[in-house]
PDB file of N, CA and C in Angstrom:
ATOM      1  N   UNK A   1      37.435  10.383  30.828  1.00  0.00           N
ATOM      2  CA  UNK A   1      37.089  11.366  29.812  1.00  0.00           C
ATOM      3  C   UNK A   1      37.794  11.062  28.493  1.00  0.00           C
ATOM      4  N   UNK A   2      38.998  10.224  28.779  1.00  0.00           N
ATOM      5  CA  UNK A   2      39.504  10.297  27.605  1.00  0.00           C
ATOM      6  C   UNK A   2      38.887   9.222  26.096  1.00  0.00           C
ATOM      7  N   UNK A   3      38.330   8.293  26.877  1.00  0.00           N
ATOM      8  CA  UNK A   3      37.672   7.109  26.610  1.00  0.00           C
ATOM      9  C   UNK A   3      36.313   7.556  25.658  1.00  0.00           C
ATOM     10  N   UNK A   4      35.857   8.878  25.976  1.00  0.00           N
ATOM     11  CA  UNK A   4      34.660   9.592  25.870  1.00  0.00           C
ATOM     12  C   UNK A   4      34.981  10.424  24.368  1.00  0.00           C
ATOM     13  N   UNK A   5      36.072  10.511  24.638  1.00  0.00           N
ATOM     14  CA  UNK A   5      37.019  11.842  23.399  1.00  0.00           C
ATOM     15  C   UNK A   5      37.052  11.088  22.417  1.00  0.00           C
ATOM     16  N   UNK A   6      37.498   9.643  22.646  1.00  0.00           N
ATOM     17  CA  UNK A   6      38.307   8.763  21.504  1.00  0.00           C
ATOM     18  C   UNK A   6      36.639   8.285  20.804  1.00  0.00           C
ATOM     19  N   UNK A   7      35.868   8.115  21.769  1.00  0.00           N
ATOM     20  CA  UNK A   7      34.398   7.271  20.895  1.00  0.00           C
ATOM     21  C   UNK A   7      33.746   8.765  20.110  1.00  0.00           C
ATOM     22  N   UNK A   8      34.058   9.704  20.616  1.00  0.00           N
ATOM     23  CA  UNK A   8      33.244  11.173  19.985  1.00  0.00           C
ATOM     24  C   UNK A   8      34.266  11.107  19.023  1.00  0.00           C
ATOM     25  N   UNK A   9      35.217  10.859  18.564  1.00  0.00           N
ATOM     26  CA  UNK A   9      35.892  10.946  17.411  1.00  0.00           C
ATOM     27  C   UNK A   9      35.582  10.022  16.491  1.00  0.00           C
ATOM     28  N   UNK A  10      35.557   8.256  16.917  1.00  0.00           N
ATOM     29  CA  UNK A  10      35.143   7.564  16.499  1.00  0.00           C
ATOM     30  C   UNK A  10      33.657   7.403  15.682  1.00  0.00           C
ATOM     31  N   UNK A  11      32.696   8.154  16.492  1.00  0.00           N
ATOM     32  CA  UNK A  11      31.670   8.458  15.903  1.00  0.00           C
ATOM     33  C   UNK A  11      31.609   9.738  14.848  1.00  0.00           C
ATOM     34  N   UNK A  12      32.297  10.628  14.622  1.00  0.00           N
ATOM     35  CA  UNK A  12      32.504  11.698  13.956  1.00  0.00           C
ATOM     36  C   UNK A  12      32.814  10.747  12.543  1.00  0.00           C
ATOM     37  N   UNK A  13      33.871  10.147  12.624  1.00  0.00           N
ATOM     38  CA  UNK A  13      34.589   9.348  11.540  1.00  0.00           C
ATOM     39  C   UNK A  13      33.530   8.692  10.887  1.00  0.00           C
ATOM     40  N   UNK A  14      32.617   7.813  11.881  1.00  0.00           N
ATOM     41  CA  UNK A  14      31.998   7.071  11.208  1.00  0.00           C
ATOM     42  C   UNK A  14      30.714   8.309  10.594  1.00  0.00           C
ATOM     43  N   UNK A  15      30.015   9.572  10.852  1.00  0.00           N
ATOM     44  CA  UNK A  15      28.972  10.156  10.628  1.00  0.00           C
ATOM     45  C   UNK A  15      29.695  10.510   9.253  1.00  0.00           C
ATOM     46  N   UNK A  16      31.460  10.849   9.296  1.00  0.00           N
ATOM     47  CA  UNK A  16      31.588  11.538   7.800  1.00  0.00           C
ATOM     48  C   UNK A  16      31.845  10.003   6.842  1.00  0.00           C
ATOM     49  N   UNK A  17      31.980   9.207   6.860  1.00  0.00           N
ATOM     50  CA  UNK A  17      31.965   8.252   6.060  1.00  0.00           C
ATOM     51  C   UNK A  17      30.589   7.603   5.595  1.00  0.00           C
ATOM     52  N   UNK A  18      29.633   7.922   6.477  1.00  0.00           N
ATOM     53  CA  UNK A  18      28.815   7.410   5.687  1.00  0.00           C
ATOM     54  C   UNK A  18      28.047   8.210   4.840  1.00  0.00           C
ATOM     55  N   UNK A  19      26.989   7.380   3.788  1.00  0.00           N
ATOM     56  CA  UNK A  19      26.264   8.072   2.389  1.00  0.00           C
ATOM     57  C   UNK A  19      25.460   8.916   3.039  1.00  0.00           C
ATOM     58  N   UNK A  20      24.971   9.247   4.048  1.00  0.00           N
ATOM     59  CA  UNK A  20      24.384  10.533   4.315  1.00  0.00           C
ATOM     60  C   UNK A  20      25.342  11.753   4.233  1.00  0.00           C
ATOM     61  N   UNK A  21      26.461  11.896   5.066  1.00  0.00           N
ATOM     62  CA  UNK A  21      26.857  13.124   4.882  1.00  0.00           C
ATOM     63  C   UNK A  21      27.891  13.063   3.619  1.00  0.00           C
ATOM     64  N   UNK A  22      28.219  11.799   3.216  1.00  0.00           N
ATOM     65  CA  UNK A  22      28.647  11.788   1.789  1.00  0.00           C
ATOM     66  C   UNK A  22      28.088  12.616   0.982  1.00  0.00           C
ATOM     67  N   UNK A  23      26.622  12.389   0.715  1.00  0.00           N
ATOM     68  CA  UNK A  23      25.721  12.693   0.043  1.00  0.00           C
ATOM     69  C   UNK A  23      25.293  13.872   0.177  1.00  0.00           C
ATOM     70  N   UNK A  24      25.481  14.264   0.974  1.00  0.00           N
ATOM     71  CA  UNK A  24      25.238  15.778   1.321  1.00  0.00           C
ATOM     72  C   UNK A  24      26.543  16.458   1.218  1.00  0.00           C
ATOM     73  N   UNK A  25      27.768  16.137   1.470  1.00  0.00           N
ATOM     74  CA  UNK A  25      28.869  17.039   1.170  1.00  0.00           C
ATOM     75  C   UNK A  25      29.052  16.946  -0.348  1.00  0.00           C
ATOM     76  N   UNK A  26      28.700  16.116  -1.342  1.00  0.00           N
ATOM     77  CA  UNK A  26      28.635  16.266  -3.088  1.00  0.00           C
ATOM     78  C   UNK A  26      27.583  16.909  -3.050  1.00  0.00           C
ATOM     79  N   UNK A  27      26.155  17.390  -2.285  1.00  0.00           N
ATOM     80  CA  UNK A  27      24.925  17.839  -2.907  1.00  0.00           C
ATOM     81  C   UNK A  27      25.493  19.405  -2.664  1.00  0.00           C
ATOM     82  N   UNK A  28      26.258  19.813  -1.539  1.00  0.00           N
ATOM     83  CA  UNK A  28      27.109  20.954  -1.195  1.00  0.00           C
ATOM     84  C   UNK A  28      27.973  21.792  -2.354  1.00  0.00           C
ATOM     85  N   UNK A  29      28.767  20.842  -2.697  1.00  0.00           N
ATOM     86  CA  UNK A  29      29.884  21.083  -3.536  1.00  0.00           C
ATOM     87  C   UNK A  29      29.368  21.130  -4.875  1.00  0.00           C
ATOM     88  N   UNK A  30      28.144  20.529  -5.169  1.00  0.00           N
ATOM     89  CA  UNK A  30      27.499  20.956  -6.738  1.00  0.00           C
ATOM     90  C   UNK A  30      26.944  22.511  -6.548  1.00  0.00           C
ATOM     91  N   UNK A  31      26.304  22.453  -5.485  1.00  0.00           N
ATOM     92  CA  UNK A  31      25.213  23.894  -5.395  1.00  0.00           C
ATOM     93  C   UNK A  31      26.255  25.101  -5.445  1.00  0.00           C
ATOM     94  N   UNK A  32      27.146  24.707  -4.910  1.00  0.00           N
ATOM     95  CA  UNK A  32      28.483  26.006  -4.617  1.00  0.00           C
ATOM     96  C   UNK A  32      29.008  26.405  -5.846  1.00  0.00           C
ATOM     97  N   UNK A  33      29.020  25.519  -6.678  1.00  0.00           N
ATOM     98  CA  UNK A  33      29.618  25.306  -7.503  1.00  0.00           C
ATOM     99  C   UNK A  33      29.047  26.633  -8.613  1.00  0.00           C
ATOM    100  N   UNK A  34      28.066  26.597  -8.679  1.00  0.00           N
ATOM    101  CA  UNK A  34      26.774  28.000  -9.340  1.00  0.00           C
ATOM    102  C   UNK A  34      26.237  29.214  -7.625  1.00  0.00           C
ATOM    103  N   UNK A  35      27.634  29.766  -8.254  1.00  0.00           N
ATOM    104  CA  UNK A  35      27.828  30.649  -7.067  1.00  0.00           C
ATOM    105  C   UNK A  35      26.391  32.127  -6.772  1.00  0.00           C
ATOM    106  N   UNK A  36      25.742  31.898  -7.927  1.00  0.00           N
ATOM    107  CA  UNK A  36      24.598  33.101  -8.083  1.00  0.00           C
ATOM    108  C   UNK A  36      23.421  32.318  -7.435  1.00  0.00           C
ATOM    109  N   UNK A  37      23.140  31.052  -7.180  1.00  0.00           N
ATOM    110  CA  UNK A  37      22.307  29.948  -6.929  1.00  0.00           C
ATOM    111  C   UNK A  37      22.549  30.019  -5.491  1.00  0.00           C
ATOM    112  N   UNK A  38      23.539  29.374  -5.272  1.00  0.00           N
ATOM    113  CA  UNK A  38      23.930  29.552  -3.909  1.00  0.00           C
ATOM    114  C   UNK A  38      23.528  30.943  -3.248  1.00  0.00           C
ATOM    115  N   UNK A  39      24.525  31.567  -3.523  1.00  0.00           N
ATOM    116  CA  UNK A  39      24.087  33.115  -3.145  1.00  0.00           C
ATOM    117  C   UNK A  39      22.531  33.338  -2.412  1.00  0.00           C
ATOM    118  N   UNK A  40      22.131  32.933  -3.348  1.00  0.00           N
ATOM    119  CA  UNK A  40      20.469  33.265  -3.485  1.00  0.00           C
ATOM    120  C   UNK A  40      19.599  32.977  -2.223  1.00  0.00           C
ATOM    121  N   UNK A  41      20.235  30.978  -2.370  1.00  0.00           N
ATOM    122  CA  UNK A  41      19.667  30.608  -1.664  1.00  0.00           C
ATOM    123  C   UNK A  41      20.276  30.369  -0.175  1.00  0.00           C
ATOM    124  N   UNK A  42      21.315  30.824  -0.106  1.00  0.00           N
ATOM    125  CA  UNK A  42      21.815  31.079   1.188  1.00  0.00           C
ATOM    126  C   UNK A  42      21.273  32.483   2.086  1.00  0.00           C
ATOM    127  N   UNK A  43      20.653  33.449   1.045  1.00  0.00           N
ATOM    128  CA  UNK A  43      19.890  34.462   1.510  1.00  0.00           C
ATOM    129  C   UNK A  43      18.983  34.197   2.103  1.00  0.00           C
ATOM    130  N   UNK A  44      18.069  33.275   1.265  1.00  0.00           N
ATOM    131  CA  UNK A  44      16.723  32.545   1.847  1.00  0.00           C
ATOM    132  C   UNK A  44      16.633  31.804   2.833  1.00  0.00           C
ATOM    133  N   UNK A  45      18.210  31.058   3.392  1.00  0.00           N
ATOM    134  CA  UNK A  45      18.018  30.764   4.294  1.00  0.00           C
ATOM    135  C   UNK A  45      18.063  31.538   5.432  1.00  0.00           C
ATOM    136  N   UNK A  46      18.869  32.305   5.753  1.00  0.00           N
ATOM    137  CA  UNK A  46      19.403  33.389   6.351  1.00  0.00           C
ATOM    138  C   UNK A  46      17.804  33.887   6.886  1.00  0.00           C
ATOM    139  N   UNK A  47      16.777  34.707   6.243  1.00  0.00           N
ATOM    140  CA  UNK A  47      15.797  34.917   6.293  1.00  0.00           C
ATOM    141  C   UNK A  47      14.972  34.206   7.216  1.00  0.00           C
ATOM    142  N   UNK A  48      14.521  32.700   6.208  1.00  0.00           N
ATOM    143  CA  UNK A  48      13.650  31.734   6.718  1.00  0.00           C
ATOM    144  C   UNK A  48      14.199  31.401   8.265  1.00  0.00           C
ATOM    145  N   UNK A  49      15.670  31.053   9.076  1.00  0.00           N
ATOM    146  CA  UNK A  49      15.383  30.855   9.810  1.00  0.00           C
ATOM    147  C   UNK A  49      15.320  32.252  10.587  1.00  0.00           C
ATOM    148  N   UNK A  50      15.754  33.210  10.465  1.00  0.00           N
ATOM    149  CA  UNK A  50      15.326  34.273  11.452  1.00  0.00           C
ATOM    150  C   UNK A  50      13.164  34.547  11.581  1.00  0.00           C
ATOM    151  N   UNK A  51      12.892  34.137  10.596  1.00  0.00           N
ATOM    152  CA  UNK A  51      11.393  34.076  10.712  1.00  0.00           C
ATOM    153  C   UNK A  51      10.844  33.036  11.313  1.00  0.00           C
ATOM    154  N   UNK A  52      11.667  31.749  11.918  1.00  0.00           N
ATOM    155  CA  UNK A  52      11.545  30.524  11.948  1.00  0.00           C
ATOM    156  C   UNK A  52      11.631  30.508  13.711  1.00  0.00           C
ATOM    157  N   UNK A  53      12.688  31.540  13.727  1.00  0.00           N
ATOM    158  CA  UNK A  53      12.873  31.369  15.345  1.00  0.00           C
ATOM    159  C   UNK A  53      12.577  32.591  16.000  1.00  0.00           C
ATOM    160  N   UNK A  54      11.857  33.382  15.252  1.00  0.00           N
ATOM    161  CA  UNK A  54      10.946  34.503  16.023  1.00  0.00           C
ATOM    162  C   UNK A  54       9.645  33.730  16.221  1.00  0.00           C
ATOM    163  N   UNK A  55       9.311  34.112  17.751  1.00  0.00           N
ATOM    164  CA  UNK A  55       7.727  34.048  18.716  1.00  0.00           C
ATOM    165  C   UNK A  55       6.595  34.260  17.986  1.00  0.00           C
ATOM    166  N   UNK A  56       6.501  34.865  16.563  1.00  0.00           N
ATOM    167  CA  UNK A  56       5.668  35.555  16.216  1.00  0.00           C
ATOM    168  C   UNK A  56       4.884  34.611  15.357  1.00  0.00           C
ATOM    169  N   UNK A  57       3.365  35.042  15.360  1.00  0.00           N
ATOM    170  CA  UNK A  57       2.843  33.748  13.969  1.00  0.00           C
ATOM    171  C   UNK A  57       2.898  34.674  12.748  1.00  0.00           C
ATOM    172  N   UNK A  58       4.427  34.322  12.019  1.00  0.00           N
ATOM    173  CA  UNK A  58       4.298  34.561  10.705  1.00  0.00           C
ATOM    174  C   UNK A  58       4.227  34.002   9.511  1.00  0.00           C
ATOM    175  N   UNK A  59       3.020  33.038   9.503  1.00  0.00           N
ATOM    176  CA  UNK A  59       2.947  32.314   8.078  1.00  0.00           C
ATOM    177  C   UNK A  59       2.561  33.335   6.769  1.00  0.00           C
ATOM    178  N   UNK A  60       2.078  34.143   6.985  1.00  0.00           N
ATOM    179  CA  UNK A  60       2.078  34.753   5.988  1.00  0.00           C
ATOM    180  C   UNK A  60       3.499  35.439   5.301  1.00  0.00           C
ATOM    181  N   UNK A  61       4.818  35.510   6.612  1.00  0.00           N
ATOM    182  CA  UNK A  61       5.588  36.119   6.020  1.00  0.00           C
ATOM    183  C   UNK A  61       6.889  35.077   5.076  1.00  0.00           C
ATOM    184  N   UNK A  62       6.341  34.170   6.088  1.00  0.00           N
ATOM    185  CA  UNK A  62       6.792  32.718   5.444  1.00  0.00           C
ATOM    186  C   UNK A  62       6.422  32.302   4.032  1.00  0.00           C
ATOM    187  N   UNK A  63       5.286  32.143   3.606  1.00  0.00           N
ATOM    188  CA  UNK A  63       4.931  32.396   2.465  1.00  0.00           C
ATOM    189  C   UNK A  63       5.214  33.234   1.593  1.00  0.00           C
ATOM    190  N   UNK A  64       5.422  34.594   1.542  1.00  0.00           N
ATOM    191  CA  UNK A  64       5.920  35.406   1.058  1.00  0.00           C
ATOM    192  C   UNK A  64       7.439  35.511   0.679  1.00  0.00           C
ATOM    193  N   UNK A  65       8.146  35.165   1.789  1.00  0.00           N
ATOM    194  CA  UNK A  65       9.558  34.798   1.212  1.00  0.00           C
ATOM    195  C   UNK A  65       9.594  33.253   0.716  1.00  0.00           C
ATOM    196  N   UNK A  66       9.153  32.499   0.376  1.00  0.00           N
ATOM    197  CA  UNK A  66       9.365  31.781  -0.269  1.00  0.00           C
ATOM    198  C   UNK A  66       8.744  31.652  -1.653  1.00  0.00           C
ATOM    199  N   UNK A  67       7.956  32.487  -1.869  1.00  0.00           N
ATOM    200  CA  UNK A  67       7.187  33.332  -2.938  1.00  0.00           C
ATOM    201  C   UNK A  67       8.790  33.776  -3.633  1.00  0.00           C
ATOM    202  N   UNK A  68       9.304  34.846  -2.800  1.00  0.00           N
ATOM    203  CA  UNK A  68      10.235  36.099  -2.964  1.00  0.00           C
ATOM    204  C   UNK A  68      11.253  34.323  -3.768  1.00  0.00           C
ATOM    205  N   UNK A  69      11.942  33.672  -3.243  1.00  0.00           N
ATOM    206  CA  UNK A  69      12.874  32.640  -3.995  1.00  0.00           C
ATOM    207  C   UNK A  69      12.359  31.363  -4.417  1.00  0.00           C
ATOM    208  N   UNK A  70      11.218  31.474  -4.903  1.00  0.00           N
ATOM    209  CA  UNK A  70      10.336  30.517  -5.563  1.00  0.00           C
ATOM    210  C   UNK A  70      11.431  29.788  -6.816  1.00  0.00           C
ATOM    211  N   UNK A  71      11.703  30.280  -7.801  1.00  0.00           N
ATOM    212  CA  UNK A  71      12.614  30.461  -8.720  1.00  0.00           C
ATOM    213  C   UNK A  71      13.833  29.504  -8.249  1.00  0.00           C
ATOM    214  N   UNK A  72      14.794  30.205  -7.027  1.00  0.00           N
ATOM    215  CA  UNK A  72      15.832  29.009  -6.260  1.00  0.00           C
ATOM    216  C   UNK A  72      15.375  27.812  -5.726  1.00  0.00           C
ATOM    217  N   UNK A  73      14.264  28.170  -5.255  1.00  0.00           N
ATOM    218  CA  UNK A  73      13.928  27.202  -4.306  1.00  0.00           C
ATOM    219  C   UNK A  73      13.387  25.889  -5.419  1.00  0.00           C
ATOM    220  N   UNK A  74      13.175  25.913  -6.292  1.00  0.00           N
ATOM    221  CA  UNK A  74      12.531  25.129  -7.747  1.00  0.00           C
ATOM    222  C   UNK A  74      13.853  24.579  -8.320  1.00  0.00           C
ATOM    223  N   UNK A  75      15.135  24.869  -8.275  1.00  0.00           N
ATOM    224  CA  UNK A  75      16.175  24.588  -8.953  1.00  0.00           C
ATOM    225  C   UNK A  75      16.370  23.128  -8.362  1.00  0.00           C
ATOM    226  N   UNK A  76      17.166  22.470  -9.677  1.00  0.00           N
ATOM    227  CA  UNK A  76      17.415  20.725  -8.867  1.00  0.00           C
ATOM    228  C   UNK A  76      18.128  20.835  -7.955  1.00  0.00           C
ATOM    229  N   UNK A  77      19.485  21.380  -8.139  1.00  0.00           N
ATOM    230  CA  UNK A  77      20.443  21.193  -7.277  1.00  0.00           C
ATOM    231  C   UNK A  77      20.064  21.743  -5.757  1.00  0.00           C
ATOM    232  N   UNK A  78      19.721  22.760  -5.472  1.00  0.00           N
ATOM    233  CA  UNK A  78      18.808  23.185  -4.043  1.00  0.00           C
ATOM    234  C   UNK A  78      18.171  21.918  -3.844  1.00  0.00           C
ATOM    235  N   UNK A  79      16.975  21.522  -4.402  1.00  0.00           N
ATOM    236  CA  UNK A  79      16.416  21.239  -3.936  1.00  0.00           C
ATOM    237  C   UNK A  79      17.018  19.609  -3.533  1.00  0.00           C
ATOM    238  N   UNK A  80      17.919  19.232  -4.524  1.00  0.00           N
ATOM    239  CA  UNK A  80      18.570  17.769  -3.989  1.00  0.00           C
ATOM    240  C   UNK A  80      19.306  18.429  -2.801  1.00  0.00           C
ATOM    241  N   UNK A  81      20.361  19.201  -2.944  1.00  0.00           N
ATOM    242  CA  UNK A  81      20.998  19.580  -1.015  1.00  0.00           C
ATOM    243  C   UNK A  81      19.635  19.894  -0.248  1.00  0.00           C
ATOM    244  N   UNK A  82      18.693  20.646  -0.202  1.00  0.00           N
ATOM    245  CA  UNK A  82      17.910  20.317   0.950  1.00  0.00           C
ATOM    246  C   UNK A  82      17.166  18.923   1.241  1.00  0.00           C
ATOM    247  N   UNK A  83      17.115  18.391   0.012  1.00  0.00           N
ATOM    248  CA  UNK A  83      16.803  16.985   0.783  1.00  0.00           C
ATOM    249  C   UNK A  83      17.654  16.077   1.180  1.00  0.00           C
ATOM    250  N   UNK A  84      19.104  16.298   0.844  1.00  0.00           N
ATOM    251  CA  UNK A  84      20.413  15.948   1.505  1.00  0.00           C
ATOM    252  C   UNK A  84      20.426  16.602   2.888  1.00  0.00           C
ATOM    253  N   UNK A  85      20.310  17.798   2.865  1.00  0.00           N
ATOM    254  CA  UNK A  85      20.475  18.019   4.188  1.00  0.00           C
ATOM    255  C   UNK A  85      19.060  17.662   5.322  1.00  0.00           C
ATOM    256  N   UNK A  86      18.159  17.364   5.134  1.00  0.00           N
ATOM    257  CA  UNK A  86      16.558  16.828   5.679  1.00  0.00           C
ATOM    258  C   UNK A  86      17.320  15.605   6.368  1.00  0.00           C
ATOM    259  N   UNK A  87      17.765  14.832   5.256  1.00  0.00           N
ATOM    260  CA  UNK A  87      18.158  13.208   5.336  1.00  0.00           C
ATOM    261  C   UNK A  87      18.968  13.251   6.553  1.00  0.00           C
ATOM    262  N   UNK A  88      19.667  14.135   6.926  1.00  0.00           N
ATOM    263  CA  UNK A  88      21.511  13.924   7.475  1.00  0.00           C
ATOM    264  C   UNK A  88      20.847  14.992   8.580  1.00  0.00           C
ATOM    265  N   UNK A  89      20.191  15.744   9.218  1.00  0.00           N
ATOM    266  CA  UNK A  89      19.724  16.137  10.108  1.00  0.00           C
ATOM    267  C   UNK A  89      18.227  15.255  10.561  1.00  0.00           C
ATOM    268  N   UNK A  90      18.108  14.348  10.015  1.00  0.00           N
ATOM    269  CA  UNK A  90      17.142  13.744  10.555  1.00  0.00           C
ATOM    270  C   UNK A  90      17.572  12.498  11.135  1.00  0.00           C
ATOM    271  N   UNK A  91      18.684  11.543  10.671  1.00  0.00           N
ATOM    272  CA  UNK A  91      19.593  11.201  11.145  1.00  0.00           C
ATOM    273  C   UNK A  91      20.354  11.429  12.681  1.00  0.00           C
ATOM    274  N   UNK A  92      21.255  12.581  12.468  1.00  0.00           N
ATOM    275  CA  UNK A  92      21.604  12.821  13.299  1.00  0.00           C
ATOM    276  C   UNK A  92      20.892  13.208  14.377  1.00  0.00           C
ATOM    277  N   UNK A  93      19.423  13.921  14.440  1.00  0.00           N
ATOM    278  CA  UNK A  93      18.485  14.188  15.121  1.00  0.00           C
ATOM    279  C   UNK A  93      18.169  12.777  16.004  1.00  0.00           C
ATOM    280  N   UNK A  94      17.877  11.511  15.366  1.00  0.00           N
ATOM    281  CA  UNK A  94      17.718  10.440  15.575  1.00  0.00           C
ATOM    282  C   UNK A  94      18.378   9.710  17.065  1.00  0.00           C
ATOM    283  N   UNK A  95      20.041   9.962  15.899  1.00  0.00           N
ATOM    284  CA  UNK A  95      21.276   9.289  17.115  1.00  0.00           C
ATOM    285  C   UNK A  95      21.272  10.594  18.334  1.00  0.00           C
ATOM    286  N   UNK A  96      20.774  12.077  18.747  1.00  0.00           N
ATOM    287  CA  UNK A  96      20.867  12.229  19.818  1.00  0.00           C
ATOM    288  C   UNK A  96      19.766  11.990  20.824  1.00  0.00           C
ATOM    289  N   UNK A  97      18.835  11.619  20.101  1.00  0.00           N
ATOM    290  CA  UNK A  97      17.156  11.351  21.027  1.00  0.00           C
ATOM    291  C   UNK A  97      17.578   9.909  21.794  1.00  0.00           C
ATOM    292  N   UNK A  98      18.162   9.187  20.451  1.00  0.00           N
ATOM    293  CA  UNK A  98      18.966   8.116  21.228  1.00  0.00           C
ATOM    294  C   UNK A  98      19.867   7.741  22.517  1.00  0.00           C
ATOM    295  N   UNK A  99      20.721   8.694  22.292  1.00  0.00           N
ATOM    296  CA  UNK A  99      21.788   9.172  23.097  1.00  0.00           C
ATOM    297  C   UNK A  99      21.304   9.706  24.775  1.00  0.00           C
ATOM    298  N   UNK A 100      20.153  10.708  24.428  1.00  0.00           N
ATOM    299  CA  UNK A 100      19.644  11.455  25.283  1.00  0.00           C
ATOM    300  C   UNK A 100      18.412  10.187  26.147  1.00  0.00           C
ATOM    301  N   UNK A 101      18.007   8.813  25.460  1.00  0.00           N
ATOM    302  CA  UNK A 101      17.276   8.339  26.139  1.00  0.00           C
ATOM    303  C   UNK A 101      18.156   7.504  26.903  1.00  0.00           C
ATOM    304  N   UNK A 102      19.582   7.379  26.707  1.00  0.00           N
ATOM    305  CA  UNK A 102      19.925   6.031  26.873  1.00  0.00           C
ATOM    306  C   UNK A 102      20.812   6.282  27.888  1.00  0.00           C
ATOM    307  N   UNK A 103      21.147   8.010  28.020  1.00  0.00           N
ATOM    308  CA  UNK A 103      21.709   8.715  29.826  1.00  0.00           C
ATOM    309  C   UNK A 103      21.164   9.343  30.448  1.00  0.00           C
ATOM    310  N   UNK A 104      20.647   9.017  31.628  1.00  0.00           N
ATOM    311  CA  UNK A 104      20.318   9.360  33.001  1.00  0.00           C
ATOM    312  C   UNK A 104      20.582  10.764  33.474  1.00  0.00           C
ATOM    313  N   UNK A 105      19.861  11.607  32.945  1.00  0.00           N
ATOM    314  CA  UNK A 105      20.593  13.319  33.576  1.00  0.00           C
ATOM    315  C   UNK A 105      18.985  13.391  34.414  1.00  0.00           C
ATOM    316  N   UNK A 106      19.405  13.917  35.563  1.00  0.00           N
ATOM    317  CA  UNK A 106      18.308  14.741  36.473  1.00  0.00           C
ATOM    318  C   UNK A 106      18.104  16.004  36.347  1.00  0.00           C
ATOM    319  N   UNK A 107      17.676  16.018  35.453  1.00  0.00           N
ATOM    320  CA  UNK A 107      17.217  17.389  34.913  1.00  0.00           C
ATOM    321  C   UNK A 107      15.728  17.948  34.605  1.00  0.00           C
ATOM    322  N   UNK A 108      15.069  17.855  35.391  1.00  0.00           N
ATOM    323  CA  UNK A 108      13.731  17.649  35.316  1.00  0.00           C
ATOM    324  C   UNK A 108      13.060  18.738  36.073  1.00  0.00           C
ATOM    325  N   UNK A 109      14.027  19.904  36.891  1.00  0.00           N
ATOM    326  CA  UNK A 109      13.498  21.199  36.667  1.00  0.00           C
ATOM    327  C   UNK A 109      13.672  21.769  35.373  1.00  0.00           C
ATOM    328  N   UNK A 110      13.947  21.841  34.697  1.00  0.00           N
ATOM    329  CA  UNK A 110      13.786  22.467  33.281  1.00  0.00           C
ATOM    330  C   UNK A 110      12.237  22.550  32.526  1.00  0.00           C
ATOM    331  N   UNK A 111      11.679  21.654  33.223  1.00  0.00           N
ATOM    332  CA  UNK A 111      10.081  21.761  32.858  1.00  0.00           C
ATOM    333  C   UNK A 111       9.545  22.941  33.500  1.00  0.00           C
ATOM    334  N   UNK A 112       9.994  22.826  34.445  1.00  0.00           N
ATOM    335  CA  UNK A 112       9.362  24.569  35.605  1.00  0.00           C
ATOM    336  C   UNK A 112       9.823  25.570  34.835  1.00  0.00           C
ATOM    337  N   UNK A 113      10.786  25.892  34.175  1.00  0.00           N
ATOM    338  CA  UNK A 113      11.078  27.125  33.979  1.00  0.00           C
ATOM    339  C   UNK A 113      10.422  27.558  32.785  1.00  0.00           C
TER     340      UNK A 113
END
């Protein structure tokens, strides 16, 4: 296990050194920086995913709140951190599909349930 600890660290090190989450921790630290911006759009997120991970088909309400922060959502700096953050969760999305193809778990009731 310990062998396991030292490479999960190792890999941590290497995820914060590189220009993805580089790039996303400066796209962070600009947006914060215009604390009424942020604000805003930290609301919108807040929102979007609670509409995101309800059962329900709400595109219309989806639309509507993004109607509602049209304005934030149009600003550069948002919109460079969300495509900083797209980049660096798509990424990391990447290395666990990886991860997940490349160990052997028997887990294959999980489809039944």
């Amino acid at each position: 296990m310990k062998q396991i600890k030292e490479a999960t660290y190792d890999l941590i090190h290497v995820i914060q050194e590189s220009s993805l989450y580089v790039q996303y921790q400066e796209c962070l630290g600009v947006l914060k920086k215009k604390k009424k911006v942020y604000a805003e759009y930290d609301e919108f997120r807040k929102q979007h995913y609670k509409l995101m991970r309800s059962q329900e088909d709400n595109f219309d309400e989806v639309e509507a709140l993004q109607q509602k922060y049209r304005d934030v959502l149009m600003d550069h700096d948002v919109v460079a951190f969300m495509e900083a953050t797209d980049r660096l969760t798509l990424a990391l999305k990447e290395m666990y599909i990886d991860i997940a193809d490349e160990i052997e778990l028997d887990i294959d009731f999980v489809d039944e349930i």
